[in-house]
N, C-alpha and C. Protein backbone atom coordinates (compact mmCIF):
# COMPACT_ATOMS: atom_id res chain seq x y z
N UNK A 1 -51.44 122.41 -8.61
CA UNK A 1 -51.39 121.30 -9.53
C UNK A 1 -51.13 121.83 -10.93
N UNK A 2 -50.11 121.24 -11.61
CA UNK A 2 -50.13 121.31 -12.87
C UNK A 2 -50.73 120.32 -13.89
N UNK A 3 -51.49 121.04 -14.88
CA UNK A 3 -52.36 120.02 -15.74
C UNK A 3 -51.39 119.90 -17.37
N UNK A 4 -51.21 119.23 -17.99
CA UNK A 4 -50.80 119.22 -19.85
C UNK A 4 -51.86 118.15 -20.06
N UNK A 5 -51.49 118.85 -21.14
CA UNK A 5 -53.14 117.76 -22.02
C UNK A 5 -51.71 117.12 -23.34
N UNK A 6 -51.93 115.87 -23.74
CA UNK A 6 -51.07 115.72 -24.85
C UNK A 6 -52.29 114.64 -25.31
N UNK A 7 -51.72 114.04 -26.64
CA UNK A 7 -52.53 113.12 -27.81
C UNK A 7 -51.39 111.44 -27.29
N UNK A 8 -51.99 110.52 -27.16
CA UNK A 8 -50.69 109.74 -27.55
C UNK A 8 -51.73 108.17 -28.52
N UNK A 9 -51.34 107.89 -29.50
CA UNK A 9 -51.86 106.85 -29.98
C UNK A 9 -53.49 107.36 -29.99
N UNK A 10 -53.54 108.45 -30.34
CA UNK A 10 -55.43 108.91 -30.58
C UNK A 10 -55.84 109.07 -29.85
N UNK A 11 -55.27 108.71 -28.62
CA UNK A 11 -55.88 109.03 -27.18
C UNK A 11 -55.68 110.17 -26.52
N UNK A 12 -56.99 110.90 -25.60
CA UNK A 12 -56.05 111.79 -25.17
C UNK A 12 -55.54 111.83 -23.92
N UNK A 13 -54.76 112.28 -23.06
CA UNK A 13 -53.26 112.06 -21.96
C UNK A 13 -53.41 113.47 -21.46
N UNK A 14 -53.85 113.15 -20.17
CA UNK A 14 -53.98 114.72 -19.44
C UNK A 14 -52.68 114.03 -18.30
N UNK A 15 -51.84 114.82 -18.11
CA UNK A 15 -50.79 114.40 -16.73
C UNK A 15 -50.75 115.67 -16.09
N UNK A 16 -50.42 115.08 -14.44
CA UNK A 16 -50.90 115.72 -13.58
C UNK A 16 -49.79 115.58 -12.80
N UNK A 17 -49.44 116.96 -12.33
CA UNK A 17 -48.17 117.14 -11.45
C UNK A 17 -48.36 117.57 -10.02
N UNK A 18 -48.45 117.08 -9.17
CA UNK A 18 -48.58 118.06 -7.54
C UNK A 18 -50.05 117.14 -6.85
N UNK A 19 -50.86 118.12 -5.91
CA UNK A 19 -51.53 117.53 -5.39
C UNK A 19 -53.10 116.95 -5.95
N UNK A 20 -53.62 116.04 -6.02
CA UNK A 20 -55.41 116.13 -6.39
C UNK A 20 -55.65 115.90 -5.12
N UNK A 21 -56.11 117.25 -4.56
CA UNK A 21 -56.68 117.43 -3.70
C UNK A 21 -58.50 118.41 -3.09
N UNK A 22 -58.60 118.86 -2.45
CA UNK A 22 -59.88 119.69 -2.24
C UNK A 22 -59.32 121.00 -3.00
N UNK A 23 -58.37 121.44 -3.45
CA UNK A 23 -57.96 122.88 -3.88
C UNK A 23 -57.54 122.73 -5.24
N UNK A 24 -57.21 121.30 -5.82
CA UNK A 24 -56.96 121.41 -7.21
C UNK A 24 -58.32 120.51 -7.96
N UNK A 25 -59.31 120.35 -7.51
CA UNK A 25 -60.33 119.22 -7.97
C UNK A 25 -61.14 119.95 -9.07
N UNK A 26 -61.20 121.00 -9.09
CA UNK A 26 -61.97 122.01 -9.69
C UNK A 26 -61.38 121.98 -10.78
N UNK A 27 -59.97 122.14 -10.70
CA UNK A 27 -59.12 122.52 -12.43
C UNK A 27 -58.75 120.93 -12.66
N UNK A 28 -59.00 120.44 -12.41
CA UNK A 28 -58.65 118.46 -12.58
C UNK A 28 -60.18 118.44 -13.15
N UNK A 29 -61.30 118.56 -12.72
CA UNK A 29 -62.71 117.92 -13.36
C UNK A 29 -62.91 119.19 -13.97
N UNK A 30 -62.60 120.27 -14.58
CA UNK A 30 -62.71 121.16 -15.55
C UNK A 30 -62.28 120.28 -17.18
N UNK A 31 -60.55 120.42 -16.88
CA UNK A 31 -59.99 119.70 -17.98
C UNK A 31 -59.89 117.96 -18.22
N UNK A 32 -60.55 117.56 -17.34
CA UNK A 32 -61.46 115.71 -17.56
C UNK A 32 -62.61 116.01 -18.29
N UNK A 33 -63.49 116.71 -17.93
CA UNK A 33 -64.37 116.99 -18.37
C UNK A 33 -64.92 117.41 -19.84
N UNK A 34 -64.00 118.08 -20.48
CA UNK A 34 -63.96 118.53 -22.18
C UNK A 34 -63.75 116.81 -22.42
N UNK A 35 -63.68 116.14 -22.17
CA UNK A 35 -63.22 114.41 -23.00
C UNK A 35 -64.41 114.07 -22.72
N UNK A 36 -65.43 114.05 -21.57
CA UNK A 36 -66.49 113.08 -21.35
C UNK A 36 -67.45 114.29 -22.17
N UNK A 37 -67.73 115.38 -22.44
CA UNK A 37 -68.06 116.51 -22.81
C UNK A 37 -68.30 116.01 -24.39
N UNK A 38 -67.08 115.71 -24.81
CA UNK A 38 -66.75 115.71 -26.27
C UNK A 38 -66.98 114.35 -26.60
N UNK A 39 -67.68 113.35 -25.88
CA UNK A 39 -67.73 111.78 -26.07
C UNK A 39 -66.61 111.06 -26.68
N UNK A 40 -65.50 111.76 -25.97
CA UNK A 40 -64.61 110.81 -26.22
C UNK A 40 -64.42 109.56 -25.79
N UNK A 41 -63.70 108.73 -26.06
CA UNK A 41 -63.92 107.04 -26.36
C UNK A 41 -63.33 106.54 -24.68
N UNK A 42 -62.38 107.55 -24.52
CA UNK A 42 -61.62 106.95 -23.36
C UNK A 42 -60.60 108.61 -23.03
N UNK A 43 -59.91 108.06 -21.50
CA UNK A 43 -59.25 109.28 -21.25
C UNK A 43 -57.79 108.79 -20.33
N UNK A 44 -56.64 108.91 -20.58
CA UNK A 44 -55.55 108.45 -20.04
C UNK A 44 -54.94 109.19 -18.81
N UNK A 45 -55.29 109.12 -17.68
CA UNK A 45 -54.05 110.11 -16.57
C UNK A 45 -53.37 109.97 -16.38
N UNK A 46 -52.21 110.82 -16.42
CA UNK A 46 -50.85 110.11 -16.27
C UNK A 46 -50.20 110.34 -14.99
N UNK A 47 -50.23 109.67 -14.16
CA UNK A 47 -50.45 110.27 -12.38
C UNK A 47 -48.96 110.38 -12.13
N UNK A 48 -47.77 110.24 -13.07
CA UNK A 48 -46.05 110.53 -12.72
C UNK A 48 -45.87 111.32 -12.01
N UNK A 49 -46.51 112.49 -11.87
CA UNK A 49 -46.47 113.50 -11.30
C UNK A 49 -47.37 114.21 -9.61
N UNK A 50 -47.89 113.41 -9.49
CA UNK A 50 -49.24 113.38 -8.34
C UNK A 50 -48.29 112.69 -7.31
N UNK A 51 -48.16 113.09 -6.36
CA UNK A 51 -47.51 113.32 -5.30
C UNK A 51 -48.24 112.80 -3.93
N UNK A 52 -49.62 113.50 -4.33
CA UNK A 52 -50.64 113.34 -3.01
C UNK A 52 -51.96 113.18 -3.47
N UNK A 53 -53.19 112.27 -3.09
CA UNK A 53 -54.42 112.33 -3.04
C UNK A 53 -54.84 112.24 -2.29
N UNK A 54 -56.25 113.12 -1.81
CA UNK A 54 -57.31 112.97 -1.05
C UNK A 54 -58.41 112.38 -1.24
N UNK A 55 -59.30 112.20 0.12
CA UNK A 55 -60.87 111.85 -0.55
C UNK A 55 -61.79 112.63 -1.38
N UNK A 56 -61.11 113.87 -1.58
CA UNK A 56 -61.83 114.54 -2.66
C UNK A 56 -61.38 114.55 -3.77
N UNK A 57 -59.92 114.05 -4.28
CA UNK A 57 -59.44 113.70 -5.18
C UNK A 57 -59.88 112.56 -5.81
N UNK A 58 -60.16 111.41 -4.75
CA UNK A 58 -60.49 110.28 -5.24
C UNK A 58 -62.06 110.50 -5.90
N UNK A 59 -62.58 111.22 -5.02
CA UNK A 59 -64.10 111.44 -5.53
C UNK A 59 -64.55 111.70 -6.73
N UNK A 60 -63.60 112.93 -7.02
CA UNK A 60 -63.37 113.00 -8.62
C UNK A 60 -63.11 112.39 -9.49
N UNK A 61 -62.02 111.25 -9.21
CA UNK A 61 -61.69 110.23 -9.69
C UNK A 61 -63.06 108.76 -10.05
N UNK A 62 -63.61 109.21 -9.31
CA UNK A 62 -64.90 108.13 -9.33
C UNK A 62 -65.75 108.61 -9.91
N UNK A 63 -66.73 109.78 -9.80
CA UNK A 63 -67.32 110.82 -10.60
C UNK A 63 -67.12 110.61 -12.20
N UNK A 64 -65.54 110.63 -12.50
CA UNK A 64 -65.31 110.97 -13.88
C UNK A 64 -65.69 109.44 -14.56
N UNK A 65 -65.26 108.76 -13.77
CA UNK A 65 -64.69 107.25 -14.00
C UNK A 65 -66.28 106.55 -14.78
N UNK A 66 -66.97 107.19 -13.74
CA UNK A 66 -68.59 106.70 -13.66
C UNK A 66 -68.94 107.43 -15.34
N UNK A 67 -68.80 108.54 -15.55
CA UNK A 67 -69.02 109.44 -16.47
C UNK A 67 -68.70 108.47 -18.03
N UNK A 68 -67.38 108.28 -17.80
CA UNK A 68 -66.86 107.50 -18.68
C UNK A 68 -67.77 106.01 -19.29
N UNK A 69 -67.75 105.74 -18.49
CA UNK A 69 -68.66 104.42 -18.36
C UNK A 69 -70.20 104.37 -19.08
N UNK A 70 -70.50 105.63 -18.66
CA UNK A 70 -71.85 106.05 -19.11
C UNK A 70 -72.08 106.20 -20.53
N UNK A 71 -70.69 106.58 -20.75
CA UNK A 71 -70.71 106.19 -21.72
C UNK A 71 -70.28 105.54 -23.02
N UNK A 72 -70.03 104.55 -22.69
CA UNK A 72 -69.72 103.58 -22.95
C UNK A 72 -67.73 103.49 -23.23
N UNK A 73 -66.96 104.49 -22.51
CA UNK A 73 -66.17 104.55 -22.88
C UNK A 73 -64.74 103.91 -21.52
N UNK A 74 -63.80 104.56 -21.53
CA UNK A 74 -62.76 104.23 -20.06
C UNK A 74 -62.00 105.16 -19.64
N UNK A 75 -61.33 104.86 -18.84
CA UNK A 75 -60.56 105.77 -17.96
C UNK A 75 -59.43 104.83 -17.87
N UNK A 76 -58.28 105.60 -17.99
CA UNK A 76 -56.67 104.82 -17.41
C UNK A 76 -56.04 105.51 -16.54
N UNK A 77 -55.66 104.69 -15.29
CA UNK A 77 -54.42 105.62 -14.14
C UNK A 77 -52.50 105.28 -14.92
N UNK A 78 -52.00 105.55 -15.58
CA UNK A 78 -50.64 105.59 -15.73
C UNK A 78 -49.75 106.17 -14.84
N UNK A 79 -48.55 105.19 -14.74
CA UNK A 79 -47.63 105.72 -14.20
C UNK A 79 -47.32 106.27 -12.47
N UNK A 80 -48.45 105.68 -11.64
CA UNK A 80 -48.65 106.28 -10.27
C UNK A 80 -47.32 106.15 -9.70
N UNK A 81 -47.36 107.01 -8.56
CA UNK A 81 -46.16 107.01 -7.71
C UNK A 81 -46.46 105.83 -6.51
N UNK A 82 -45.72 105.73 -5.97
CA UNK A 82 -45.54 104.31 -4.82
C UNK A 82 -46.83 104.65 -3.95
N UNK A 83 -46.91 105.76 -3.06
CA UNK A 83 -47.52 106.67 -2.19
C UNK A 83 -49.21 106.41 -3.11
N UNK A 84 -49.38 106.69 -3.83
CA UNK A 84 -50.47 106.84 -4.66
C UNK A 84 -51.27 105.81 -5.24
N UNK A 85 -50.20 104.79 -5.69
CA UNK A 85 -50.54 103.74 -6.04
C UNK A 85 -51.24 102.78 -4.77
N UNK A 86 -50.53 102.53 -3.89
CA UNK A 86 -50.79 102.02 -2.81
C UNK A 86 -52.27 102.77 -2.33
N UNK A 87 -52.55 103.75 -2.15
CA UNK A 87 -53.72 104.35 -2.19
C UNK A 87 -55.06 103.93 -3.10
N UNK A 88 -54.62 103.91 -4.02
CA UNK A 88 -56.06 103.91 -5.01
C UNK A 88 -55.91 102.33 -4.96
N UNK A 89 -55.09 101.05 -4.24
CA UNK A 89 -54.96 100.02 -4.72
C UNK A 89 -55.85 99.48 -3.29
N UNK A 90 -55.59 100.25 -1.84
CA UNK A 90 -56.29 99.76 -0.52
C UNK A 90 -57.65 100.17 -1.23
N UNK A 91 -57.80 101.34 -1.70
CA UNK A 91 -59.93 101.39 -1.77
C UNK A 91 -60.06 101.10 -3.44
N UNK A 92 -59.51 99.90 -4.01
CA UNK A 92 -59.96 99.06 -5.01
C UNK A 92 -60.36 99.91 -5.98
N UNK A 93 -59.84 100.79 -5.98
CA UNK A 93 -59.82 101.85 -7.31
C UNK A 93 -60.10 101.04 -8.42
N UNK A 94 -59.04 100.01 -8.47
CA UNK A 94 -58.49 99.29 -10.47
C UNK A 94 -59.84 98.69 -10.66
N UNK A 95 -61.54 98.43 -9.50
CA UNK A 95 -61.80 97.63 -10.19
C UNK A 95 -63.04 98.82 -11.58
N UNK A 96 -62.78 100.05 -11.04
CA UNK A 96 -63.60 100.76 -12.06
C UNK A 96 -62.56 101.33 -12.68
N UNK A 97 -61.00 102.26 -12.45
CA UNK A 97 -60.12 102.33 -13.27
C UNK A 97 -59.53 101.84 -13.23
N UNK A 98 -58.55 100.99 -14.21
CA UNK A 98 -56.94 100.32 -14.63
C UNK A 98 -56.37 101.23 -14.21
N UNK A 99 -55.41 100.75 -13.84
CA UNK A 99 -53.77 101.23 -13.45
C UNK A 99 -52.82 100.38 -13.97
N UNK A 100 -51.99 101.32 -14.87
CA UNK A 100 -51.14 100.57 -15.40
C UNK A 100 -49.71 101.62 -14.92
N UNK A 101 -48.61 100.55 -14.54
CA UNK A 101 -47.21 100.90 -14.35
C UNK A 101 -46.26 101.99 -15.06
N UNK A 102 -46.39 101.11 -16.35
CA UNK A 102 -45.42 102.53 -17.37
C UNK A 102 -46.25 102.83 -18.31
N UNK A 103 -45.49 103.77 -19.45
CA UNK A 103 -46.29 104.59 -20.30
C UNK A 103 -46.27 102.69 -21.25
N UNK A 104 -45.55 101.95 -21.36
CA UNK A 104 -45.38 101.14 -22.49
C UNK A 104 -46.65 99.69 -22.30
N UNK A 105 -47.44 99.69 -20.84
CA UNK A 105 -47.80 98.99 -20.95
C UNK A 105 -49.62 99.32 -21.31
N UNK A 106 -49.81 100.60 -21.77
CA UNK A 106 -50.37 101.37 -22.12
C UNK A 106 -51.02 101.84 -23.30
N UNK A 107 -49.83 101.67 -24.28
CA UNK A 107 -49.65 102.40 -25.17
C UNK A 107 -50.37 101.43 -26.43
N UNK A 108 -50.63 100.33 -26.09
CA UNK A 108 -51.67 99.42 -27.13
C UNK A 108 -52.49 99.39 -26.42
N UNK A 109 -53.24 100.09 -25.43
CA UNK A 109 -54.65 99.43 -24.75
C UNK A 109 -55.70 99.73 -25.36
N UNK A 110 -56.07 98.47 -26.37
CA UNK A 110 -56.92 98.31 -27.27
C UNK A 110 -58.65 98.87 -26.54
N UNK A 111 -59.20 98.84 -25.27
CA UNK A 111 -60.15 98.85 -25.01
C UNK A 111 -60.38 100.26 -24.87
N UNK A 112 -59.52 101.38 -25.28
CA UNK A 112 -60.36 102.91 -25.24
C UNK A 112 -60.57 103.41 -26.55
């Protein structure tokens, strides 16, 4: 898995290229982690690149999500692939993270 961290609109935008799986979950909740770490407000993934998830991917995904929450902040899925989307959409992912389509419908989301 490849990780980039970028800024977009104050926010920060970790995108993720290849698998979140049992072998990349470690370096995925390493670099999630400095944002819930640093009480940041909110955290954007940009899943364009994610190819494949597992149940240990998702786990992480829930873990962080929860984290977020705690404090008082959010989590965004951007950009999923068909394969992926359809995934996090059968086990009702959106109702603890949003998923949003493109980077543009995003890019004002006033609630992080």
């Amino acid at each position: 898995m490849i990780i980039k961290e970028r800024n977009m609109n104050g926010l920060p935008v970790v995108s993720l290229s290849g698998k979140l799986d049992i072998f990349s979950k470690n370096a995925f909740k390493e670099t999630a982690e400095k944002y819930t770490d640093s009480n940041s407000q909110g955290l954007i993934l940009d899943f364009q690149g994610v190819t494949f998830l597992d149940s240990v991917g998702l786990g992480a995904l829930v873990v962080l999500a929860k984290k977020f929450l705690k404090l008082k902040g959010r989590m965004i899925i951007v950009n999923p692939q068909d394969p992926v989307k359809t995934l996090l959409s059968e086990m009702h992912m959106e109702k603890i993270i949003p998923m949003y389509t493109t980077d543009s419908q995003f890019s004002t989301f006033s609630e992080l």
